[in-house]
Protein backbone atom coordinates (compact mmCIF):
# COMPACT_ATOMS: atom_id res chain seq x y z
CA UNK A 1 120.66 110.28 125.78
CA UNK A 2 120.21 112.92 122.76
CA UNK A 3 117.84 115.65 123.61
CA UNK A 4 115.17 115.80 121.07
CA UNK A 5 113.13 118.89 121.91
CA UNK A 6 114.17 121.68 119.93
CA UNK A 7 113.38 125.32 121.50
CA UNK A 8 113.20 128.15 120.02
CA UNK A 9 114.54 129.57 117.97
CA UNK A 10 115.35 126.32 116.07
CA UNK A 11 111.75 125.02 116.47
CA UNK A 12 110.64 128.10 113.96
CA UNK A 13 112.70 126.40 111.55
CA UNK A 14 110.33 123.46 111.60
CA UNK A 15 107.81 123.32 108.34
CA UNK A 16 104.63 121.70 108.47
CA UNK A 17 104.20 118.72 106.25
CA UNK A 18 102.20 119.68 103.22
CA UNK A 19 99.06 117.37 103.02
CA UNK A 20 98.17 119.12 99.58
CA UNK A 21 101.69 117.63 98.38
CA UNK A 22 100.59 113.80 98.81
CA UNK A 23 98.52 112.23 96.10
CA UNK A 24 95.16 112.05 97.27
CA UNK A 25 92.17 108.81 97.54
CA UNK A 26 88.61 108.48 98.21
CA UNK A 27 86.88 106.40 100.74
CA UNK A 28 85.28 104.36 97.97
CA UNK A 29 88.82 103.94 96.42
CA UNK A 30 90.27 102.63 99.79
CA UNK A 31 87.14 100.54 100.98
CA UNK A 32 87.29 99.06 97.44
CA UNK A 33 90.67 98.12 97.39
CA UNK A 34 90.39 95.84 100.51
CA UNK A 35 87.50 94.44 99.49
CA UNK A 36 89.07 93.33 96.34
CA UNK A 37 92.52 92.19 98.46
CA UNK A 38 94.59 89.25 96.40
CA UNK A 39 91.48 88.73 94.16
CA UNK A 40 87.87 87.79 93.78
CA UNK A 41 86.52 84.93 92.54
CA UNK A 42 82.83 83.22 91.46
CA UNK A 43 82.16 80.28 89.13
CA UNK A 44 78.84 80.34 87.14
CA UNK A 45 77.07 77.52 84.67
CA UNK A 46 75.88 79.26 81.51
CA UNK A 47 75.26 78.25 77.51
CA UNK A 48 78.90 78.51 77.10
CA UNK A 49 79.27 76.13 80.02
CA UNK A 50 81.20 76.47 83.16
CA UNK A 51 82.74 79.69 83.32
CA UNK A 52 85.36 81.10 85.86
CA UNK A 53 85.52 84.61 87.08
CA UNK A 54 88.55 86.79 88.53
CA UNK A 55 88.78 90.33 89.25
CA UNK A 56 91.98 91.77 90.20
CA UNK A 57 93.21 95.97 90.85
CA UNK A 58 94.29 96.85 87.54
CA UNK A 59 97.48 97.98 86.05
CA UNK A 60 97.81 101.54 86.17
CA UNK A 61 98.95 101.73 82.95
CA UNK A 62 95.98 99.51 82.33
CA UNK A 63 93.69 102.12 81.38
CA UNK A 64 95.33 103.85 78.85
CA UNK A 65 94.81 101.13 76.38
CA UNK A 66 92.52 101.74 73.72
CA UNK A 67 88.87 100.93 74.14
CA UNK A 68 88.65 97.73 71.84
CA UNK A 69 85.15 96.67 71.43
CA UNK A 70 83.94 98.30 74.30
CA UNK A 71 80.37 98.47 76.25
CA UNK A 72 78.68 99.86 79.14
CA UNK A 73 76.08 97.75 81.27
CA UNK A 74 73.92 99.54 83.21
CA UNK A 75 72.06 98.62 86.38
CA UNK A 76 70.37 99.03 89.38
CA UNK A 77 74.29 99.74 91.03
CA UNK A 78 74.93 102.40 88.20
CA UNK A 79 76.65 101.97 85.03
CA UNK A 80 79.92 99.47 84.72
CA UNK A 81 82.08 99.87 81.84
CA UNK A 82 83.92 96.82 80.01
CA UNK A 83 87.11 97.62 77.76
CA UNK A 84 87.00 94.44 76.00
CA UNK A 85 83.19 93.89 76.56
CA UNK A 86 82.06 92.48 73.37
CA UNK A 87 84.83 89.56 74.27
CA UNK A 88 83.41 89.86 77.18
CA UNK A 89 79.35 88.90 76.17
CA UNK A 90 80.62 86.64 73.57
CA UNK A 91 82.25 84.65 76.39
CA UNK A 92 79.55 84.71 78.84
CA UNK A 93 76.74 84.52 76.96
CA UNK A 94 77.67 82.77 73.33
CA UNK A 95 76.45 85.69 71.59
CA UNK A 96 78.52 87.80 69.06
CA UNK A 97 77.46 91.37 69.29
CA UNK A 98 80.78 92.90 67.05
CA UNK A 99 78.44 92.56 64.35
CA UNK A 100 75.54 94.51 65.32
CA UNK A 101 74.52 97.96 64.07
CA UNK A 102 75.80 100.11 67.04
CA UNK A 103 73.29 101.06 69.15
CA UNK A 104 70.68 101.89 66.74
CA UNK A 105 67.00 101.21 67.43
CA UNK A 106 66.64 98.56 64.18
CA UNK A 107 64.90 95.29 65.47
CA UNK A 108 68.22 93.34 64.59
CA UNK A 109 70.39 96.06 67.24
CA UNK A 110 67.12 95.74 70.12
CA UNK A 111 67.01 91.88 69.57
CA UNK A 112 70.80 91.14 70.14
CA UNK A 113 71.14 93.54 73.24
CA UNK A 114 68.20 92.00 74.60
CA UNK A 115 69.09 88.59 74.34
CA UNK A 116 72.42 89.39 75.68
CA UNK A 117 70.72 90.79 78.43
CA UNK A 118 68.93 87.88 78.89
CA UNK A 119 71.65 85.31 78.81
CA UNK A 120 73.36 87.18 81.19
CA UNK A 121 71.01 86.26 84.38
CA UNK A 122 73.19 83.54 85.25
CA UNK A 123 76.09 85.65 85.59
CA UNK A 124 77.19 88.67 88.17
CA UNK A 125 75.30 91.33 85.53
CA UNK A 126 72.38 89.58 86.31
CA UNK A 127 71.03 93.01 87.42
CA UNK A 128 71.88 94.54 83.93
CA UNK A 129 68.79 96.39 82.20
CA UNK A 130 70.59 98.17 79.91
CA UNK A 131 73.71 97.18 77.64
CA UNK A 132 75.48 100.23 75.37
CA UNK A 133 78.10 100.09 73.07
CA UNK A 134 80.97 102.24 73.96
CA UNK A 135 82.48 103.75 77.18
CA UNK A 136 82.13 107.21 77.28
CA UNK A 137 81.24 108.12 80.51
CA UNK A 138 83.91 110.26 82.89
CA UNK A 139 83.48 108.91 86.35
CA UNK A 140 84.19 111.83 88.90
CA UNK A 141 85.48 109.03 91.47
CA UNK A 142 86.04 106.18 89.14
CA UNK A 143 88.01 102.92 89.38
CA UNK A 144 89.51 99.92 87.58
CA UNK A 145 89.43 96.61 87.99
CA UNK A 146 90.59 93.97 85.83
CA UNK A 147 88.21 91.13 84.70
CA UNK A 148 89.45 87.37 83.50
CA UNK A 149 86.77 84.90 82.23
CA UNK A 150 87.91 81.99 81.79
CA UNK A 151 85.95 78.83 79.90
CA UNK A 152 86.63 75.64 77.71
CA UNK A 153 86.31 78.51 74.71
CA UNK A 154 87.53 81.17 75.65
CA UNK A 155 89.78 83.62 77.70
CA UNK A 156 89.55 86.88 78.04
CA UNK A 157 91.49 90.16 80.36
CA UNK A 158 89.16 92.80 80.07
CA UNK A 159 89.59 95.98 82.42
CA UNK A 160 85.95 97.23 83.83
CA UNK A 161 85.19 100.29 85.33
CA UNK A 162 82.54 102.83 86.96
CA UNK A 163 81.99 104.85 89.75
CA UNK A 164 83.65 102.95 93.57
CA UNK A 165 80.48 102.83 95.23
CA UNK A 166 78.60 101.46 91.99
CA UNK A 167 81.58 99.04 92.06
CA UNK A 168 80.90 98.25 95.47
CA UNK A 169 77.12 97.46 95.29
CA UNK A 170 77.99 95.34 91.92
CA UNK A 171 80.61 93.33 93.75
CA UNK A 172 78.21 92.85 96.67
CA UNK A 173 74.79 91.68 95.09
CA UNK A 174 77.70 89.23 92.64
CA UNK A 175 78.24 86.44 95.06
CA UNK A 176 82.00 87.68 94.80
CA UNK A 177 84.29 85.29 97.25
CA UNK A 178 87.62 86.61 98.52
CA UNK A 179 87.99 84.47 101.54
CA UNK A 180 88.58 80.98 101.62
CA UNK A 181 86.29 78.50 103.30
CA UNK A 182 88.39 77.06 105.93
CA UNK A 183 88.80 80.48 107.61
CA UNK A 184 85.29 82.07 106.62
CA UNK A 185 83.73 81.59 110.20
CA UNK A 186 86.42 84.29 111.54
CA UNK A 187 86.27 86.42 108.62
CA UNK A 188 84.71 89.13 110.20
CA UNK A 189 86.45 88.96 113.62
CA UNK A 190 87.60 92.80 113.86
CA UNK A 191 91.52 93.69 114.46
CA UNK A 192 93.69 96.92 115.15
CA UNK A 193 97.15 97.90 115.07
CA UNK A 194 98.70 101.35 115.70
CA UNK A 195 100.22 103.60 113.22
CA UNK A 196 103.49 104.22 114.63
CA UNK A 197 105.58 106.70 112.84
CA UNK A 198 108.77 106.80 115.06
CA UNK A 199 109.83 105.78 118.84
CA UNK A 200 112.19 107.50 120.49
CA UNK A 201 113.68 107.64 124.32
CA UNK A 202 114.36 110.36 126.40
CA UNK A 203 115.57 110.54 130.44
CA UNK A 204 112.57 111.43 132.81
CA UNK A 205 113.89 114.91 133.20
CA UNK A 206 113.80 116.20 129.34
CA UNK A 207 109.95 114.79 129.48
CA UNK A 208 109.35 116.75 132.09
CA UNK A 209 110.37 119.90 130.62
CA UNK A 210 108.67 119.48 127.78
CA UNK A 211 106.05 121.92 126.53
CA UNK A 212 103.75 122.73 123.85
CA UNK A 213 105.28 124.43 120.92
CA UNK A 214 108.58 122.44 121.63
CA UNK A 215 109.69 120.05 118.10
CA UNK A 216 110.70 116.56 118.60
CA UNK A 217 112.89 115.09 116.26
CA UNK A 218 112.57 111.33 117.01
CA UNK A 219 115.85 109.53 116.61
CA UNK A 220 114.17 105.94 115.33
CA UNK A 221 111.41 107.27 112.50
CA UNK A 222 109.63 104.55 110.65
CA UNK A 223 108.32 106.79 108.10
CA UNK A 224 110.25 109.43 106.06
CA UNK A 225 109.12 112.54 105.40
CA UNK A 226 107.68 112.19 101.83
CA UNK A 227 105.31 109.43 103.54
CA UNK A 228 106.66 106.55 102.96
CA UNK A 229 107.39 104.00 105.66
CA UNK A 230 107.03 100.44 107.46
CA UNK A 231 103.79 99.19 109.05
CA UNK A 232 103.34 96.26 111.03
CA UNK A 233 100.33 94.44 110.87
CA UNK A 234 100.01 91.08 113.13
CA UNK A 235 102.51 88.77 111.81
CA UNK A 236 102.63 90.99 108.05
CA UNK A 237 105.03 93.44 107.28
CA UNK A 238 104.01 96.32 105.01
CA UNK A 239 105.92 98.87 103.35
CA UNK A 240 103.53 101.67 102.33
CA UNK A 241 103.42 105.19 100.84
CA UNK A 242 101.04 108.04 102.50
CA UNK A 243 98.29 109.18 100.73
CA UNK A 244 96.12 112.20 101.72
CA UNK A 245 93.76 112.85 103.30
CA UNK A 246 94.32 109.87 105.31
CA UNK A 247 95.07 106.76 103.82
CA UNK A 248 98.40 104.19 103.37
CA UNK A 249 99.02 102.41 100.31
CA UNK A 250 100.62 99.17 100.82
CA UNK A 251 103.72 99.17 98.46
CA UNK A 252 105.35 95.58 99.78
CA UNK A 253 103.77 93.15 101.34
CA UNK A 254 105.76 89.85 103.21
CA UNK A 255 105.11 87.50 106.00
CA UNK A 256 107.68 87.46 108.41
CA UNK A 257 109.18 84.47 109.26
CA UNK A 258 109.50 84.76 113.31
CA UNK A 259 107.87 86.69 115.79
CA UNK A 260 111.77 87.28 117.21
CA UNK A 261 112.22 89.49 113.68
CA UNK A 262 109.12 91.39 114.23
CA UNK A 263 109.31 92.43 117.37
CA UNK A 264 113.19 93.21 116.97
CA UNK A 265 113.03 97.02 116.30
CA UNK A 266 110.98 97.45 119.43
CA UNK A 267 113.07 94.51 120.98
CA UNK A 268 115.88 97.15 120.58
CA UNK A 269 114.40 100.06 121.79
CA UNK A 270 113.51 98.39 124.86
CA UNK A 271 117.06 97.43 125.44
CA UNK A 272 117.80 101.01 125.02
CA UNK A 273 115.26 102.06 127.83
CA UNK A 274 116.25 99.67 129.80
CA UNK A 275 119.87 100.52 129.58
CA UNK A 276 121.29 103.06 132.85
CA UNK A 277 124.56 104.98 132.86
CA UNK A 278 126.73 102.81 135.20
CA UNK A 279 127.49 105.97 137.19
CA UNK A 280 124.00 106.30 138.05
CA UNK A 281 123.57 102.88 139.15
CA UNK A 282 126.05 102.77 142.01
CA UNK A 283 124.61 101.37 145.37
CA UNK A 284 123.14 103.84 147.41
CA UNK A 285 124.77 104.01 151.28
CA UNK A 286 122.76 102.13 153.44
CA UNK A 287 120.83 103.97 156.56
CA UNK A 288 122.77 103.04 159.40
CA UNK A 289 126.15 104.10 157.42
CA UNK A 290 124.79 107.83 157.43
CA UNK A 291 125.77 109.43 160.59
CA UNK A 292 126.95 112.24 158.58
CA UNK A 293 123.89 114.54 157.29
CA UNK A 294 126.29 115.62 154.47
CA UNK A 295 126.50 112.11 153.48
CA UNK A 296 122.88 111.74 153.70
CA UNK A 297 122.16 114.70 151.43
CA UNK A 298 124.65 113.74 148.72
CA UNK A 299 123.17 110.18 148.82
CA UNK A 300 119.30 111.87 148.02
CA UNK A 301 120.54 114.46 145.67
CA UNK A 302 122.11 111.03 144.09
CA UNK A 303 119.03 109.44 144.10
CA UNK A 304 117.14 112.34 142.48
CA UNK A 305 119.69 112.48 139.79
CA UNK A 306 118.86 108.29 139.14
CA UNK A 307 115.28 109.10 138.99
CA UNK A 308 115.43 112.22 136.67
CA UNK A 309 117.60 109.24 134.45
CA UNK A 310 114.26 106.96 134.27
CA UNK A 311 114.18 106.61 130.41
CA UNK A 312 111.16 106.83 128.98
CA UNK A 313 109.95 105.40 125.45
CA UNK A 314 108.29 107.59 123.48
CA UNK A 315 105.82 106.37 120.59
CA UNK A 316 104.01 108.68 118.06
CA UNK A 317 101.10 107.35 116.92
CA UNK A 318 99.35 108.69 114.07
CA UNK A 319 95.89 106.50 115.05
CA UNK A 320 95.06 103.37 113.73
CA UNK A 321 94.41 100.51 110.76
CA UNK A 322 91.00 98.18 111.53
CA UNK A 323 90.16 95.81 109.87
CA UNK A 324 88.81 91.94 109.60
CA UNK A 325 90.56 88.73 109.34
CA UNK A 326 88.99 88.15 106.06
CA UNK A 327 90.45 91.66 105.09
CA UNK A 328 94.17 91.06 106.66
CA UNK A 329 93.65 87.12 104.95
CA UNK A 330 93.48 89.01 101.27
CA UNK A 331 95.80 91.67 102.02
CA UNK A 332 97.79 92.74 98.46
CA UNK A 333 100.55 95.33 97.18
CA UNK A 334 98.23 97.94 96.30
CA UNK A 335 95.31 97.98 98.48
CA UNK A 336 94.55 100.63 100.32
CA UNK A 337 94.34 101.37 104.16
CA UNK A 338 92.46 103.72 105.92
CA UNK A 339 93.65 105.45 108.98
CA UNK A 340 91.31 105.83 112.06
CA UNK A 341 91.94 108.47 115.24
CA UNK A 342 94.75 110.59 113.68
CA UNK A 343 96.10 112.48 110.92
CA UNK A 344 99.48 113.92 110.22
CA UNK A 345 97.74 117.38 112.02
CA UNK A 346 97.31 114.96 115.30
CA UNK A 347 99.59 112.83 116.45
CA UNK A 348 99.65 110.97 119.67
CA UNK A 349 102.62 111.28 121.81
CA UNK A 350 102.41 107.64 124.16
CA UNK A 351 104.67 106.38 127.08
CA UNK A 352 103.27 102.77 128.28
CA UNK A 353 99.82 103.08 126.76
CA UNK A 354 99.25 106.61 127.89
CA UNK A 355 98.35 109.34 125.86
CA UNK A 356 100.41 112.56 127.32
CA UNK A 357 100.15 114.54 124.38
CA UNK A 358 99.07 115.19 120.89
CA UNK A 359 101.42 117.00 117.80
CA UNK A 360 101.42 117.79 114.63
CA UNK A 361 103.95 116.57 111.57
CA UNK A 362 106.64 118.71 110.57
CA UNK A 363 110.20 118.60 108.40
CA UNK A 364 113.13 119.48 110.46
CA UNK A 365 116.08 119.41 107.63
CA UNK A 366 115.50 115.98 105.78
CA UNK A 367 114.19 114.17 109.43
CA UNK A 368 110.80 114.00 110.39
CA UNK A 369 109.23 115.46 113.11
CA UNK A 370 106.56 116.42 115.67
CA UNK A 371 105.47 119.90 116.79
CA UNK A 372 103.82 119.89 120.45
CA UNK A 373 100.60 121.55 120.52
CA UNK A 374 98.46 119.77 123.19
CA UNK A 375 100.62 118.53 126.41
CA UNK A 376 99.74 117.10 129.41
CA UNK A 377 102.57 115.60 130.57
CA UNK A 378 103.06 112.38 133.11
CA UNK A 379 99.78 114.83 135.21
């Protein structure tokens, strides 16, 4: 088995991953992410008649596009931009405000915003007191979403915007529906999986010797060293990318077909554990053929060599993803997860479900790897 503890002085070659390096997300970016999943969805009756509501993550490229007929509604959530909002109105509401005097105080202006404002009660800006043409406002943690309304009249892709926790509040007071009916009893049933970033095995002997300061360089990583790496969650592979401080982005996103495929990379670690040199696995003399102490010595010194053979897997675990079954049920390329218990400054070191240590991320070369700092050994 390859030793993978580095001592000094190779370990000082070791650099610590730069956080600063990874492109960053808030909590209110990440939490609204999952909420939004594979979509949202609400159906309203209005003037215009049925209508048919979709929000989606946006495009990144989505938000460079020029602000065409745009307006800002403001509430008790905050303010909520609309790129295409006077498409918007005009599709929700039946009235035409690309007419009216900007947002002058004349009677004609005050009339049309407040009869938009009006209409607009049967819709998810129901909460709206205050409608704005234009979209000025910066937002220092702002988001985008993108908005389809769909009716026997009209259709329209609008991107909307504002702050993540007034989007948040807005998409919680909306009657917004991600999960579907059939499964909505369980949506909130809570599930965890570990973040593993590499396994690796190692003979009984080499674990015991190691110490804090040592470098492991883990000969199965899952993750590479500019973050980016597989994720297992239930019966869903992910690929995702790192994003500080502590969040994954999901960049794939498949259902695999059998459980055999899932569990075959740990399947194959396994194997490897369980595999002995043959010349350690030789039949040890029985008692009553050891009339000669010599013989009885050589057979426990060959006994103690066996045991300091044990291999032992090694996972490092860089905490954990939680979430619900209505959150895993809406899962998409692009939400965000948030990791729980760990950070690329502390990483578990586990052997069966025991915690013997903790490390910290480092770049050994191109290969990823894990600086001891807290070890307690098998103790």
């Amino acid at each position: 088995m390859p030793d993978v503890c580095i001592k000094l002085p190779h370990a000082g070659d070791a650099v610590a991953v730069a956080i600063s390096a990874f492109a960053s997300v808030s909590p209110g970016q990440a939490a609204l992410s999952r909420r939004i999943g594979r979509g949202c969805h609400i159906r309203r009756s209005s003037a215009e008649g049925d209508i048919a509501l979709s929000l989606f993550l946006a495009n990144e490229d989505t938000s460079k596009d020029a602000l065409s007929g745009a307006l800002t509604l403001a509430g008790p959530y905050g303010a909520i931009q609309l790129t295409q909002g006077v498409r918007v109105i005009r599709a929700l509401c039946g009235i035409d405000l690309s007419d009216a005097p900007g947002d002058g105080d004349g009677d004609g202006a005050q009339w049309l915003r407040s009869a938009a404002l009006g209409r607009l009660q049967a819709t998810p800006f129901a909460a709206a007191t205050q409608l704005t043409r234009g979209a000025h406002t910066i937002f220092a943690d702002g988001v985008a979403l993108q908005l389809v309304v769909r009716s026997a009249q009209h259709a329209v892709i609008s991107e909307i915007r504002a702050e993540a926790s007034a989007m948040l509040a807005w998409l919680a007071a909306g009657g917004w529906r991600s999960v579907p009916d059939a499964f909505e009893r369980w949506a909130g049933l809570a599930l965890s999986w570990p973040v593993t970033l590499a396994s690796h095995v190692l003979p009984a002997a080499a674990l015991a010797s190691v110490q804090a300061g040592d470098v492991i360089v883990p000969a199965t990583p899952r993750f590479l060293c500019r973050g980016e790496g597989d994720l297992g969650l239930g019966d869903i592979a992910a690929r995702v990318q790192y994003l500080a401080p502590c969040s994954l982005k999901i960049i794939i996103l498949e259902k695999k077909l059998e459980q055999a495929n899932y569990e075959q990379h740990l399947d194959q670690l396994n194997a490897k554990a369980a595999s002995v040199p043959e010349s350690t696995t030789t039949a040890l003399p029985g008692a009553d053929h050891d009339a000669d102490s010599g013989l009885a010595a050589a057979a426990v010194q060959q006994e103690e060599a066996v045991l300091d053979n044990v291999p032992v897997l090694l996972e490092f675990r860089m905490g954990q993803i939680s979430m619900t079954f209505g959150e895993l049920r809406t899962l998409a390329a692009g939400n965000i997860l948030q990791i729980n218990g760990g950070s690329p400054e502390s990483v578990a070191i586990v052997a069966s479900g025991r915690t013997l240590g903790r490390g910290e991320l480092v770049e050994v070369g191109a290969q990823l790897g894990i600086r001891v700092v807290q070890w307690a050994g098998a103790c």
